[in-house]
N, C-alpha and C. Protein backbone atom coordinates (compact mmCIF):
# COMPACT_ATOMS: atom_id res chain seq x y z
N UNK A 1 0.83 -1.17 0.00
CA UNK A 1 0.00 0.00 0.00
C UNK A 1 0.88 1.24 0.00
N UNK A 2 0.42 2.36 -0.95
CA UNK A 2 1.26 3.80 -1.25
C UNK A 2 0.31 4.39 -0.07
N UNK A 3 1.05 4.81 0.78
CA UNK A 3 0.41 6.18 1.53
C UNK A 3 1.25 7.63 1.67
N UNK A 4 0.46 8.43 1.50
CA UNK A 4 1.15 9.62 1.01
C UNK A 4 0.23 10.78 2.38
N UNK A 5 1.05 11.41 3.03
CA UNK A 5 0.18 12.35 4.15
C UNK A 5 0.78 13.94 3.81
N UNK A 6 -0.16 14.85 4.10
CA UNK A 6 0.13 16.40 4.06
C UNK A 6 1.07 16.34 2.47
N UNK A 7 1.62 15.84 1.82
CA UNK A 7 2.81 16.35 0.70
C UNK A 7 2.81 17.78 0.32
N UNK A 8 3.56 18.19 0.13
CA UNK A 8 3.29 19.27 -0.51
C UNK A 8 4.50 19.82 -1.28
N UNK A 9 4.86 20.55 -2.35
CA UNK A 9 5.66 21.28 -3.36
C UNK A 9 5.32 22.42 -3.28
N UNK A 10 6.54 23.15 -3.32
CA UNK A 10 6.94 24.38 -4.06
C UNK A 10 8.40 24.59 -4.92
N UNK A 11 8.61 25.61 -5.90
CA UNK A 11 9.41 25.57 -6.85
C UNK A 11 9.76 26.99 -7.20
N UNK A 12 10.55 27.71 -6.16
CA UNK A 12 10.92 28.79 -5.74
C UNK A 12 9.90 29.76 -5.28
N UNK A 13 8.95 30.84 -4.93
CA UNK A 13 8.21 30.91 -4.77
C UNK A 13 6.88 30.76 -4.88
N UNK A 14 6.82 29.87 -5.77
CA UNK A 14 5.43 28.99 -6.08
C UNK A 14 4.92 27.86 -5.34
N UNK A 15 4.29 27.43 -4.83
CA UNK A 15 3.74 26.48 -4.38
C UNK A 15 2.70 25.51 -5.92
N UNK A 16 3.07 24.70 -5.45
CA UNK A 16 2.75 23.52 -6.55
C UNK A 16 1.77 22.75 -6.18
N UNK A 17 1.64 22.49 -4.85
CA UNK A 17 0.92 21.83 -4.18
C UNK A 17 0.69 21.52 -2.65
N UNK A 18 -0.21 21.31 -1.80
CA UNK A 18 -0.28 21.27 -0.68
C UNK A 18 -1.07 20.49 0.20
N UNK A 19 -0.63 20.12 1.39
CA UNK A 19 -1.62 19.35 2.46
C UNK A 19 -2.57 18.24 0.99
N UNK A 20 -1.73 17.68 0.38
CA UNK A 20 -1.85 16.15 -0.87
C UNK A 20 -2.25 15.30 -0.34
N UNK A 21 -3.05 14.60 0.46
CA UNK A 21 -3.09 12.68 1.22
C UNK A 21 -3.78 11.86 0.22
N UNK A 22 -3.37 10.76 0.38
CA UNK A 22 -4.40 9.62 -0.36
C UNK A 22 -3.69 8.47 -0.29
N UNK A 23 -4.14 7.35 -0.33
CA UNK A 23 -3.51 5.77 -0.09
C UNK A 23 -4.33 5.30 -1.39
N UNK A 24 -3.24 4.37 -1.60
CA UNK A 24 -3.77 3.39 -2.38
C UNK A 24 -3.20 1.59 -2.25
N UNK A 25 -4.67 1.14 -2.71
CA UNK A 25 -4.32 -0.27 -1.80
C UNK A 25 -3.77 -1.25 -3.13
N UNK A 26 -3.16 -2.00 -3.21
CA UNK A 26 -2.45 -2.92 -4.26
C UNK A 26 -4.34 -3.18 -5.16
N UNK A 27 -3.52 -3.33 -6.46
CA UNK A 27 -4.15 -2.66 -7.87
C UNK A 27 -5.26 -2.14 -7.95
N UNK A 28 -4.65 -0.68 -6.96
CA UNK A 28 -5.55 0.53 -7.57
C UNK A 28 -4.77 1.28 -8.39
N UNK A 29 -5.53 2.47 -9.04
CA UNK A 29 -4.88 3.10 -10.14
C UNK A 29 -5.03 4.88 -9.20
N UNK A 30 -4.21 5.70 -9.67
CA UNK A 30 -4.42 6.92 -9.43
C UNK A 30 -3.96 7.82 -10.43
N UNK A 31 -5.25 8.82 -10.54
CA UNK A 31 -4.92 9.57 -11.96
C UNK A 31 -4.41 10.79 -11.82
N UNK A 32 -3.48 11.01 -12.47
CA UNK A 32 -2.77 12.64 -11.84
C UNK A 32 -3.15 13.40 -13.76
N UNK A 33 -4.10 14.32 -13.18
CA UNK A 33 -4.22 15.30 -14.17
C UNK A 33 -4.14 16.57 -13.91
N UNK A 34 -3.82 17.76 -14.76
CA UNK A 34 -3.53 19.03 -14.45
C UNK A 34 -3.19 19.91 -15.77
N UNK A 35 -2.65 21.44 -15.28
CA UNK A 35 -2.79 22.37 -16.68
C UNK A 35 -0.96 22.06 -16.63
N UNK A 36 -0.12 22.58 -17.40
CA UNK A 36 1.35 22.49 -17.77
C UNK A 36 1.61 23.45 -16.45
N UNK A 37 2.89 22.92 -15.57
CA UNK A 37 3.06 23.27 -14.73
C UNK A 37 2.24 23.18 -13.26
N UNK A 38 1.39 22.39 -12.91
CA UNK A 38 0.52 22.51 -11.94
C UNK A 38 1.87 21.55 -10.46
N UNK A 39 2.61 20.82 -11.15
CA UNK A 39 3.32 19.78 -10.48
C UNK A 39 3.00 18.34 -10.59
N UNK A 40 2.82 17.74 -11.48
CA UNK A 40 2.43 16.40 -11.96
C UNK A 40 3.57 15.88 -11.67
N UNK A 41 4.46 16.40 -12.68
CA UNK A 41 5.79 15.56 -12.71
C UNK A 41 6.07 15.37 -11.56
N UNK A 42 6.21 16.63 -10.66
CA UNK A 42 7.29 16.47 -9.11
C UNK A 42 6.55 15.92 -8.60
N UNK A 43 4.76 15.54 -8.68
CA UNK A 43 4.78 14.79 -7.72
C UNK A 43 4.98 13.44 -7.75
N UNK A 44 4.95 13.29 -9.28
CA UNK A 44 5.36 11.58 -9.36
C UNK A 44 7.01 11.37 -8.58
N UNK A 45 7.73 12.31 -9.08
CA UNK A 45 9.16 12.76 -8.74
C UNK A 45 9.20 11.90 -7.59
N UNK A 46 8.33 12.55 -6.92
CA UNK A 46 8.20 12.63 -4.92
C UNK A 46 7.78 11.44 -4.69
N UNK A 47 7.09 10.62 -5.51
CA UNK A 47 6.13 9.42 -4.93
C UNK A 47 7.05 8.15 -5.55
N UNK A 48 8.09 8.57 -6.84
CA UNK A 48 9.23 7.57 -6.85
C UNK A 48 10.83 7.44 -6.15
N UNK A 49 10.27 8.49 -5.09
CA UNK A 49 11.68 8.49 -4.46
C UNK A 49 12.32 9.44 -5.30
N UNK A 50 12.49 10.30 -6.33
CA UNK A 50 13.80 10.83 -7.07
C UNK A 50 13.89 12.48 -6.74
N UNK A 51 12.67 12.64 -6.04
CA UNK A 51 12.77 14.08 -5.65
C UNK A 51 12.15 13.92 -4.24
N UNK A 52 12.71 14.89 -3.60
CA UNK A 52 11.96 15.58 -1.44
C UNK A 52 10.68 16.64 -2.22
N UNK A 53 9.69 16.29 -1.09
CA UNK A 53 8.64 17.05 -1.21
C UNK A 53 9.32 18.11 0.04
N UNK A 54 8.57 19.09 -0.03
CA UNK A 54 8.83 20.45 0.93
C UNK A 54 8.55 20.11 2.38
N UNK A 55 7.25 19.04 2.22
CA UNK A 55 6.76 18.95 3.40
C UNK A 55 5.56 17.33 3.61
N UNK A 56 5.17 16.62 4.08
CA UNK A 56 4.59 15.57 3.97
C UNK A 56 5.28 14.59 4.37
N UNK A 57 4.89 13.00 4.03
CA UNK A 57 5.87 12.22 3.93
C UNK A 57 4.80 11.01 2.50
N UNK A 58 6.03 10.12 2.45
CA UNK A 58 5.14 9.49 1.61
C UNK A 58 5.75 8.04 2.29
N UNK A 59 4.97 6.97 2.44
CA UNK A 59 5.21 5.57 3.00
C UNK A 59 4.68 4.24 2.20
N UNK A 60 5.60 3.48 1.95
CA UNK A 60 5.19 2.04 1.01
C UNK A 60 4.81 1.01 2.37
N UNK A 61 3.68 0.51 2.20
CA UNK A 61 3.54 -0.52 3.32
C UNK A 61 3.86 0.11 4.71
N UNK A 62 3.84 0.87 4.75
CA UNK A 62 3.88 1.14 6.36
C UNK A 62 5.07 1.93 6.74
N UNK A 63 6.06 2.03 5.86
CA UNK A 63 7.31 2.60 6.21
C UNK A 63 7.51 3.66 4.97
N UNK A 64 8.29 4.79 5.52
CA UNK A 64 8.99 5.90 4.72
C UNK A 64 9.53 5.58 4.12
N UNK A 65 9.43 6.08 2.92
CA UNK A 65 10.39 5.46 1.33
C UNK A 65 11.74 6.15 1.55
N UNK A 66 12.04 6.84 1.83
CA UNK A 66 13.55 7.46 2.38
C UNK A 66 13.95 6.08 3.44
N UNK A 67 13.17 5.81 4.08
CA UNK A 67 14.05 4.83 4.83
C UNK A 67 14.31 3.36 4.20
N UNK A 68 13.83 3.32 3.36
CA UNK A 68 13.30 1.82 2.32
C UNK A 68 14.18 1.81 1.18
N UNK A 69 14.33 3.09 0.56
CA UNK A 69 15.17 3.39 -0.54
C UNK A 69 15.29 2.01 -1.83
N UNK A 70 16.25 1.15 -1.75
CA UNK A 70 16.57 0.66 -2.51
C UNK A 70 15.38 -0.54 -2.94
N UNK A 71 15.24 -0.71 -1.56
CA UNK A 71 13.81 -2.30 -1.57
C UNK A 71 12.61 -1.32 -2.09
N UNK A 72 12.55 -0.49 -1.91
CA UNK A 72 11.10 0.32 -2.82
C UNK A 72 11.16 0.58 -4.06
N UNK A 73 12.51 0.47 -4.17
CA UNK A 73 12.70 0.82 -5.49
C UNK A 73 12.59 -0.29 -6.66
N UNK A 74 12.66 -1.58 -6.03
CA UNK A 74 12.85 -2.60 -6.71
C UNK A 74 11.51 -3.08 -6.96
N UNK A 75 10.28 -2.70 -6.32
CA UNK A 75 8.78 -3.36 -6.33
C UNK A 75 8.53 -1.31 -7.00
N UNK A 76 8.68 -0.44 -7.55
CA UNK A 76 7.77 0.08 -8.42
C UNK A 76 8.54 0.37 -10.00
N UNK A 77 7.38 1.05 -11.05
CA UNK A 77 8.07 1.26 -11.86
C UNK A 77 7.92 2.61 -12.23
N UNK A 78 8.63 3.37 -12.67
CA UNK A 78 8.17 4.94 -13.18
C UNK A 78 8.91 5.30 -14.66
């Protein structure tokens, strides 16, 4: 299970996004749509490990993907 709490982006004084939550339970789908620039990318960024959100956390199964790093990396694909 992806759980994701508060996330949030910004990209120098912009904010991209904020107070983000949502879980998802093994094969669900989640649709990220938006205008050019809203933060799609960073937040996939953020939810594959390759970028820090400003603020939030995001957790695979129960644990922080910063602390999981390599084993999280090996069960998704982006």
């Amino acid at each position: 299970m992806l759980e994701v709490h508060q996330l949030a982006c910004a990209r120098g004084n912009r904010t991209l996004f904020r107070n983000v939550s949502f879980r998802l339970e093994a094969r669900s789908l989640l649709h990220v749509a938006g205008e050019n620039g809203s933060g799609k990318t960073s937040l996939l960024r953020i939810l594959c490990g390759l970028g820090a959100a400003d603020a939030g956390e995001v957790s695979w199964r129960g644990e922080p993907i910063g602390v999981l790093r390599e084993a999280y990396w090996r069960e998704i694909v982006y």
